[in-house]
Protein backbone atom coordinates (compact mmCIF):
# COMPACT_ATOMS: atom_id res chain seq x y z
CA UNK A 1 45.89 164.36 83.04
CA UNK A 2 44.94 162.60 86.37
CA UNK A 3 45.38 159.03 87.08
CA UNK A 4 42.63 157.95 88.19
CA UNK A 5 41.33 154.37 90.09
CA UNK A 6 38.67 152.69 92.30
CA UNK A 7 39.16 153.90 95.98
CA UNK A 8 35.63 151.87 97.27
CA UNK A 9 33.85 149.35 96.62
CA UNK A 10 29.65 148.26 97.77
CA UNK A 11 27.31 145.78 96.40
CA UNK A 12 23.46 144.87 97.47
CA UNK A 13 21.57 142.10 96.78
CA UNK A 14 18.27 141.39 97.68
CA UNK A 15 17.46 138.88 100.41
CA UNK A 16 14.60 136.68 98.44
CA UNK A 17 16.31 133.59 96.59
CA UNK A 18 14.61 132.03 93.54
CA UNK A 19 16.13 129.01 92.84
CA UNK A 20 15.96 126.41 89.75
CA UNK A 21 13.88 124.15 92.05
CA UNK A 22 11.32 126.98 92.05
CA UNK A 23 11.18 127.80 88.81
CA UNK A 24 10.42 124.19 88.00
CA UNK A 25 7.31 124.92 89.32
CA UNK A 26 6.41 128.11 87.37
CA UNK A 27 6.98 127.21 84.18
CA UNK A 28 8.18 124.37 82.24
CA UNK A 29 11.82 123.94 82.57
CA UNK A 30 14.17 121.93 85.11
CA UNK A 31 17.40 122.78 86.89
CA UNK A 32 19.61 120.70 84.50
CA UNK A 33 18.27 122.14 81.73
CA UNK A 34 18.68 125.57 83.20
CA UNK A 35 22.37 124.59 84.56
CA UNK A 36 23.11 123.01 81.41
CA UNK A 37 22.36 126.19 79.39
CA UNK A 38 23.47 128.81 81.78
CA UNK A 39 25.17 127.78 84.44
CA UNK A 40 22.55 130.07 86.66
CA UNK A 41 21.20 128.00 90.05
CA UNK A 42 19.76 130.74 91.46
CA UNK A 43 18.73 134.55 91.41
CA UNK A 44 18.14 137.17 93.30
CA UNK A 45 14.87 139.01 93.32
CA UNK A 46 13.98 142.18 94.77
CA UNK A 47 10.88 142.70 97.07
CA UNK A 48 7.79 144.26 95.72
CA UNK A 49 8.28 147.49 97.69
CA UNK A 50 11.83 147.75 96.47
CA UNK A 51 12.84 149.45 93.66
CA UNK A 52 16.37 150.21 91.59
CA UNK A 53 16.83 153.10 93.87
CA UNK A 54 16.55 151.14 96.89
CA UNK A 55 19.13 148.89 95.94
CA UNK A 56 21.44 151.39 94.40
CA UNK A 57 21.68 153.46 97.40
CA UNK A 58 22.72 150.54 99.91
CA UNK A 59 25.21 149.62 97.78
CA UNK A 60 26.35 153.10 97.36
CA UNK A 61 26.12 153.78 101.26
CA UNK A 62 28.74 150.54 101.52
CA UNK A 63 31.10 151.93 98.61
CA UNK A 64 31.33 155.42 100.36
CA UNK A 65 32.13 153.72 103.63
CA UNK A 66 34.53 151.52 102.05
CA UNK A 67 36.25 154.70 100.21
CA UNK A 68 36.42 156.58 103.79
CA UNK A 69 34.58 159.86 102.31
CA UNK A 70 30.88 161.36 102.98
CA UNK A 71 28.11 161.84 100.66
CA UNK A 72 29.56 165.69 100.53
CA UNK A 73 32.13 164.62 99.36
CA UNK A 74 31.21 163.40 95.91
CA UNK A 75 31.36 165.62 92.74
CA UNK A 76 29.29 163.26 90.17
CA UNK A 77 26.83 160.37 90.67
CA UNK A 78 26.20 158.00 87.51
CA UNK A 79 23.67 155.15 87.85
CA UNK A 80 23.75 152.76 85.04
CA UNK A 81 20.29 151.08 84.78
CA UNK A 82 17.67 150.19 82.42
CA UNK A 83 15.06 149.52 84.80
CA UNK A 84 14.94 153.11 86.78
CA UNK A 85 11.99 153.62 89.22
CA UNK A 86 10.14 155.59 86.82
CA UNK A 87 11.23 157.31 82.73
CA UNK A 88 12.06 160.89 84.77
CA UNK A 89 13.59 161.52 87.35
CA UNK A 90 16.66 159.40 86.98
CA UNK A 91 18.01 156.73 89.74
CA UNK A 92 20.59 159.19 89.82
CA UNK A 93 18.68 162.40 91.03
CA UNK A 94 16.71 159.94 93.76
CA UNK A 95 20.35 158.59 95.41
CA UNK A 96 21.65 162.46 95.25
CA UNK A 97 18.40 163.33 97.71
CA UNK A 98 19.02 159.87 99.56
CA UNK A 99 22.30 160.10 100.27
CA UNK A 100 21.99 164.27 100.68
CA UNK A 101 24.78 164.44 98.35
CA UNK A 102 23.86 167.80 97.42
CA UNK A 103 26.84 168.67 95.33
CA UNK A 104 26.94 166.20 93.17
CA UNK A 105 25.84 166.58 89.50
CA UNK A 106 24.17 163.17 89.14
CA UNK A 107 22.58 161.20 86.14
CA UNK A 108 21.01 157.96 84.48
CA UNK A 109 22.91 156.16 81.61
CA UNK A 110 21.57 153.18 79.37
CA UNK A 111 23.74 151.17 78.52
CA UNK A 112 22.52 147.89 79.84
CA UNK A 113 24.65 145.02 80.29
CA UNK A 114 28.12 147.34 79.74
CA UNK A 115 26.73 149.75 81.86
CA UNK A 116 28.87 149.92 84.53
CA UNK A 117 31.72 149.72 82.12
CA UNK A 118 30.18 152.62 80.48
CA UNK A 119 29.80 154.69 83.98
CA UNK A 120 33.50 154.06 84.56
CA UNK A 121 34.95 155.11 81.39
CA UNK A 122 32.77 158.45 81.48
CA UNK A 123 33.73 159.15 84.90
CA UNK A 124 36.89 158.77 84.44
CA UNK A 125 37.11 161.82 81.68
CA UNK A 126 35.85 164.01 84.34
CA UNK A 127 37.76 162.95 86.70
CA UNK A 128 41.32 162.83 84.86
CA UNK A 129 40.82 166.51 83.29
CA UNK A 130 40.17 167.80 86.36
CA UNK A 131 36.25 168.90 86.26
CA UNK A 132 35.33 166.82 89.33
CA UNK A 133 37.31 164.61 91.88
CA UNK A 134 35.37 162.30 93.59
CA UNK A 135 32.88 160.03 91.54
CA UNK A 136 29.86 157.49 92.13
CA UNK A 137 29.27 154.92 89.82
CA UNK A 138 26.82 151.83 89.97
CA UNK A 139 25.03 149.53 88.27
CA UNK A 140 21.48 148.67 89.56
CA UNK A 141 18.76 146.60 88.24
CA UNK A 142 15.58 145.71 89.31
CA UNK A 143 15.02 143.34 85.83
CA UNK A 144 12.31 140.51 87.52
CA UNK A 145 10.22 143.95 87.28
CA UNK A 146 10.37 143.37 83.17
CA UNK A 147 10.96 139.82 83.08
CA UNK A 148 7.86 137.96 81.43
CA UNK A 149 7.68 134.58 84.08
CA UNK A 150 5.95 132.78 81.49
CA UNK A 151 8.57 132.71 79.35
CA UNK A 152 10.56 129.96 80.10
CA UNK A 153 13.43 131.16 77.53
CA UNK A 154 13.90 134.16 79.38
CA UNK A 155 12.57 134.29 82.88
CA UNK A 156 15.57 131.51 84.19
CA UNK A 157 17.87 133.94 83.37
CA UNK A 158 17.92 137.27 85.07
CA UNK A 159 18.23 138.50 88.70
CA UNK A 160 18.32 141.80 90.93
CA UNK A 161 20.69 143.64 92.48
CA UNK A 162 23.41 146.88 92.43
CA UNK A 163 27.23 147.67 92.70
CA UNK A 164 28.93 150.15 93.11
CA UNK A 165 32.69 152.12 92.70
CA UNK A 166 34.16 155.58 94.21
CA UNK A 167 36.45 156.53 91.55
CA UNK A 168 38.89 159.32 92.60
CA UNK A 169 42.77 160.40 91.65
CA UNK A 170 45.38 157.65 92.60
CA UNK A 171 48.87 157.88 92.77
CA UNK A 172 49.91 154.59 91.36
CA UNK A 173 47.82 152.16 88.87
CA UNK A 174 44.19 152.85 88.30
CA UNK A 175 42.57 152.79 84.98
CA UNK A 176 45.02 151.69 82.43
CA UNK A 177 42.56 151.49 79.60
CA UNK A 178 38.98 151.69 78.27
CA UNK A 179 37.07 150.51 74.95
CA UNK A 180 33.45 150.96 74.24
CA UNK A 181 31.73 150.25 71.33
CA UNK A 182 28.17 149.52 69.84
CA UNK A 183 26.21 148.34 66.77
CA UNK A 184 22.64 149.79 66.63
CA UNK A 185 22.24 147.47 63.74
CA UNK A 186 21.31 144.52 65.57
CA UNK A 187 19.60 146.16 68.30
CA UNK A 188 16.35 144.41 67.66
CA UNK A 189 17.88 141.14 69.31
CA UNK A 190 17.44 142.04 72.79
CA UNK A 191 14.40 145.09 73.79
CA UNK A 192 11.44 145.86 75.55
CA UNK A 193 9.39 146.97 72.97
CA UNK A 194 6.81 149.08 74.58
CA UNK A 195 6.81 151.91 77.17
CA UNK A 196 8.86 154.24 75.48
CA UNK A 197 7.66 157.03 72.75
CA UNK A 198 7.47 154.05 70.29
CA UNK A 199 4.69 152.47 71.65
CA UNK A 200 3.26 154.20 74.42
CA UNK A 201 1.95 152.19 77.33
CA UNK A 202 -1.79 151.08 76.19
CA UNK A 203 -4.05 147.57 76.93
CA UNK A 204 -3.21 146.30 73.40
CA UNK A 205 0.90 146.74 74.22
CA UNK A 206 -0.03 145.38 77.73
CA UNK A 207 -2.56 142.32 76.10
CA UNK A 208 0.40 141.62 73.76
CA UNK A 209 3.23 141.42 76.25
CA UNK A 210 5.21 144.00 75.20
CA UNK A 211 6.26 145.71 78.33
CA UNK A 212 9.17 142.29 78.82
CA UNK A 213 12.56 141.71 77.59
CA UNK A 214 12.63 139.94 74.63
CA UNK A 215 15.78 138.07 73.61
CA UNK A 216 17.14 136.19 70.36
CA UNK A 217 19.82 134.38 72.26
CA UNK A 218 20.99 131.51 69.54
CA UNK A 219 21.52 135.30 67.43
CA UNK A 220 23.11 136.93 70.47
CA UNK A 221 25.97 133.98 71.58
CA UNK A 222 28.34 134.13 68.76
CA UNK A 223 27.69 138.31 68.48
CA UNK A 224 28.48 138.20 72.33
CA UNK A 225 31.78 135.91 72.01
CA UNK A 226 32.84 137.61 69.08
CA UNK A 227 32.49 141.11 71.01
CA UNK A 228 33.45 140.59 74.29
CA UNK A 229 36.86 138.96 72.67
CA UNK A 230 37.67 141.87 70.66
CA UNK A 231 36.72 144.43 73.49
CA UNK A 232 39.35 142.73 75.81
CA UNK A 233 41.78 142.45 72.88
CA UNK A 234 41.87 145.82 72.03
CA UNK A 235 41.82 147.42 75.38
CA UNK A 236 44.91 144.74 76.27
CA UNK A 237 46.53 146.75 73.34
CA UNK A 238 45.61 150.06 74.67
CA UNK A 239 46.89 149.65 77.73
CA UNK A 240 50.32 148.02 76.57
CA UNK A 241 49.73 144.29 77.88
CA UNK A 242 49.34 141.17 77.06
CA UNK A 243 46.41 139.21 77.80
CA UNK A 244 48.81 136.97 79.57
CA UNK A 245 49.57 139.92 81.63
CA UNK A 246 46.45 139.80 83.53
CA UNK A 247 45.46 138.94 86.44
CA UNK A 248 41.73 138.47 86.70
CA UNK A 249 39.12 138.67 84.19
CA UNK A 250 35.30 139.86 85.28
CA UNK A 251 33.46 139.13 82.63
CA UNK A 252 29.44 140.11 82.23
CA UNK A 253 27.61 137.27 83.61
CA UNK A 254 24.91 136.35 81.60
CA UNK A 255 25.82 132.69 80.50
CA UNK A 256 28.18 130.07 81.65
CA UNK A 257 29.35 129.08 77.66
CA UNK A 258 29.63 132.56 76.23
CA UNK A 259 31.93 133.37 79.57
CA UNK A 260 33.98 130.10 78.56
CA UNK A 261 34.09 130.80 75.17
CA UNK A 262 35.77 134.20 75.36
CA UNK A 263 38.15 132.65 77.90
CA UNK A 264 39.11 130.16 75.59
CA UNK A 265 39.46 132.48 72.57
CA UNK A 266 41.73 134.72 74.86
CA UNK A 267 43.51 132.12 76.40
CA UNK A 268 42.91 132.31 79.93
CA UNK A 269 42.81 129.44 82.57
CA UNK A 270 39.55 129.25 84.74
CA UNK A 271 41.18 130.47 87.33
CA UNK A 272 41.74 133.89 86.21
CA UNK A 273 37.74 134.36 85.70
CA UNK A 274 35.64 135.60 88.45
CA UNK A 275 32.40 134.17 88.67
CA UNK A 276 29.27 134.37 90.48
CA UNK A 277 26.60 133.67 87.54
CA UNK A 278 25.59 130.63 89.38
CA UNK A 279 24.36 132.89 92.76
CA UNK A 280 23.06 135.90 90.53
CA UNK A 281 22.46 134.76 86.95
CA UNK A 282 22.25 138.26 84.83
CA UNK A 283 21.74 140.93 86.60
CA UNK A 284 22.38 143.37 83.30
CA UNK A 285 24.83 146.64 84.64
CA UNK A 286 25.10 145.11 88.11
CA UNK A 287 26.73 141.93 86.99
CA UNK A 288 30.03 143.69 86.48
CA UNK A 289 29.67 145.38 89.25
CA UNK A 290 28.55 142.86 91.97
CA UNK A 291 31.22 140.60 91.08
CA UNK A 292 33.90 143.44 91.35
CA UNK A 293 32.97 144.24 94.72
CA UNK A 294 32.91 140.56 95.79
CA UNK A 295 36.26 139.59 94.06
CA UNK A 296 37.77 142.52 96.35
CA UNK A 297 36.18 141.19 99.45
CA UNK A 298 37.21 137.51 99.03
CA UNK A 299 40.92 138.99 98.47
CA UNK A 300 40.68 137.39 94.75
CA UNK A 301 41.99 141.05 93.59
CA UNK A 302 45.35 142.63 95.62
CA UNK A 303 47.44 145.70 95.31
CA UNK A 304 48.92 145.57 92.09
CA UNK A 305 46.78 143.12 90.34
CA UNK A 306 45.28 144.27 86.76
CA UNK A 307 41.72 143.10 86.31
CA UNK A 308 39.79 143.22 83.19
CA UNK A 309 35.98 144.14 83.28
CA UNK A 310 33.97 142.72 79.94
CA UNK A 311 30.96 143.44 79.09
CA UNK A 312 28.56 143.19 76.44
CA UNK A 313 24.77 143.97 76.25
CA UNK A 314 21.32 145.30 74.51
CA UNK A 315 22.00 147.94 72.11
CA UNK A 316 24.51 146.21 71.06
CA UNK A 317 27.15 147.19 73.14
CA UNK A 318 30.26 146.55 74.30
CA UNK A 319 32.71 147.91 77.02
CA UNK A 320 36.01 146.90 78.59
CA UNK A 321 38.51 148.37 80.63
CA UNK A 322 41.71 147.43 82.35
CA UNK A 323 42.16 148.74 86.06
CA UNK A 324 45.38 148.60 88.10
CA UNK A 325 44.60 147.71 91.41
């Protein structure tokens, strides 16, 4: 089997900041209440003529550049997303064309939140048995185009943007370790409940809302603590380490106390955590993968390093894995 790593790195985010100070003025809430809850300052959002696609392929263009090799050159494209332009064709099919990667196999996953984590640990398989060589992975979300902005609950909390990997065969390091998991049990805490075959677009699911995410958090915190500290845990285990033994922790960025929480339950100092919540707030799959690609260009990750990506998300799922840098 072939050991396989992350050879490039690219993230995008859009150029329109919305900050706490605007939000005041959209819906009743204030920036220390927002702070206080999240630790989120500001988001990113996209423009109205950009869509998940758009995003995803400048941040693939960067990680392609960064991993020295042409569009011709890849074998598989994944985009993780649950906000794709439209149900069919996938993001995935729409970068292919855009980047004229034209043999590349290429696909959507959902996973949401663990998305990226998802992407990795599927491409990965290919990669390591030998099907493909060269892989494209990236979160991308366009999520203020399913955000309700009258709901003051939700609307503070989510942002757009897209990051992206080259995953290829490595001599030394690379993935040490994956773990994915979900519970479809509690999947009613976090959906969009219209738009799919369950209830088909229509101006009663419109009238009613429907077509937003809607979130249980005070449900979802002690689920996400709980799962986010087993994921990294377990893959720890898998890969023969102790926690102690890492370096860096990226964990999904969707609120400040959940991200200390785990850190406290796995006994890590703040300064192996990688943060950028308060610049992006949740940006779902991208989160991961935004914050990967900065952490490598601020020199917070070096040869050598092992770096834990956490995630957990709608669904309810849950992935980590454990990269050697």
């Amino acid at each position: 089997m072939r050991q396989v790593g992350v050879i490039g790195v690219g993230e995008y985010l859009p150029k329109r900041v919305l900050t706490n100070a605007d939000l005041e003025k959209m819906v009743d809430t204030s920036d220390e209440w927002i702070t206080t809850r999240t630790g989120i300052k500001e988001r990113r959002l996209a423009a109205p003529d950009e869509a998940t696609s758009d995003l995803a392929i400048k941040a693939a263009q960067k990680a392609l550049e960064d991993a020295k090799l042409k569009p011709e050159d890849l074998d598989l494209i994944i985009v993780a997303t649950i906000t794709p332009d439209m149900q069919f064709p996938s993001v995935a099919s729409m970068l292919q064309n855009g980047l004229s990667a034209s043999k590349a196999v290429a696909f959507d996953i959902s996973a949401a939140c663990a998305g990226f984590v998802y992407g990795i640990t599927i491409a990965q398989q290919f990669i390591s048995c030998g099907t493909y060589k060269n892989a494209l992975v990236i979160g991308a979300e366009k999520l203020s185009g399913i955000t309700d902005w009258q709901d003051r609950n939700t609307c503070v909390l989510f942002g757009d943007g897209a990051g992206a990997c080259v995953l290829s065969e490595v001599k030394t390091g690379g993935i040490l370790s994956t773990y994915l998991s979900c519970d479809g049990s509690k999947m009613d805490l976090l959906n969009m409940p219209a738009g799919g075959s369950r209830n088909p677009a229509s101006h009663e699911t419109v009238d009613r809302r429907l077509h937003y995410i809607k979130m249980q958090g005070n449900d979802l915190f002690k689920i996400a603590v709980r799962s986010m500290t087993e994921a990294a845990e377990i893959v720890a285990k898998k890969a023969g380490l102790g926690l102690e033994d890492l370096d860096l922790i990226i964990p999904h960025q969707a609120n400040m106390r959940i991200i200390m929480a785990v850190a406290k339950k796995i006994g890590l100092p703040e300064e192996k955590i990688y943060l950028n919540i308060a610049k992006y707030g949740n940006m779902s799959s991208a989160c991961t993968a935004t914050a990967l690609c900065e952490a490598v260009k601020e020199g917070r990750i070096k040869k050598g390093d092992k770096v834990l990506l956490d995630a957990f998300g709608a669904g309810l799922v849950c992935g980590a894995c454990i990269i050697e840098w």
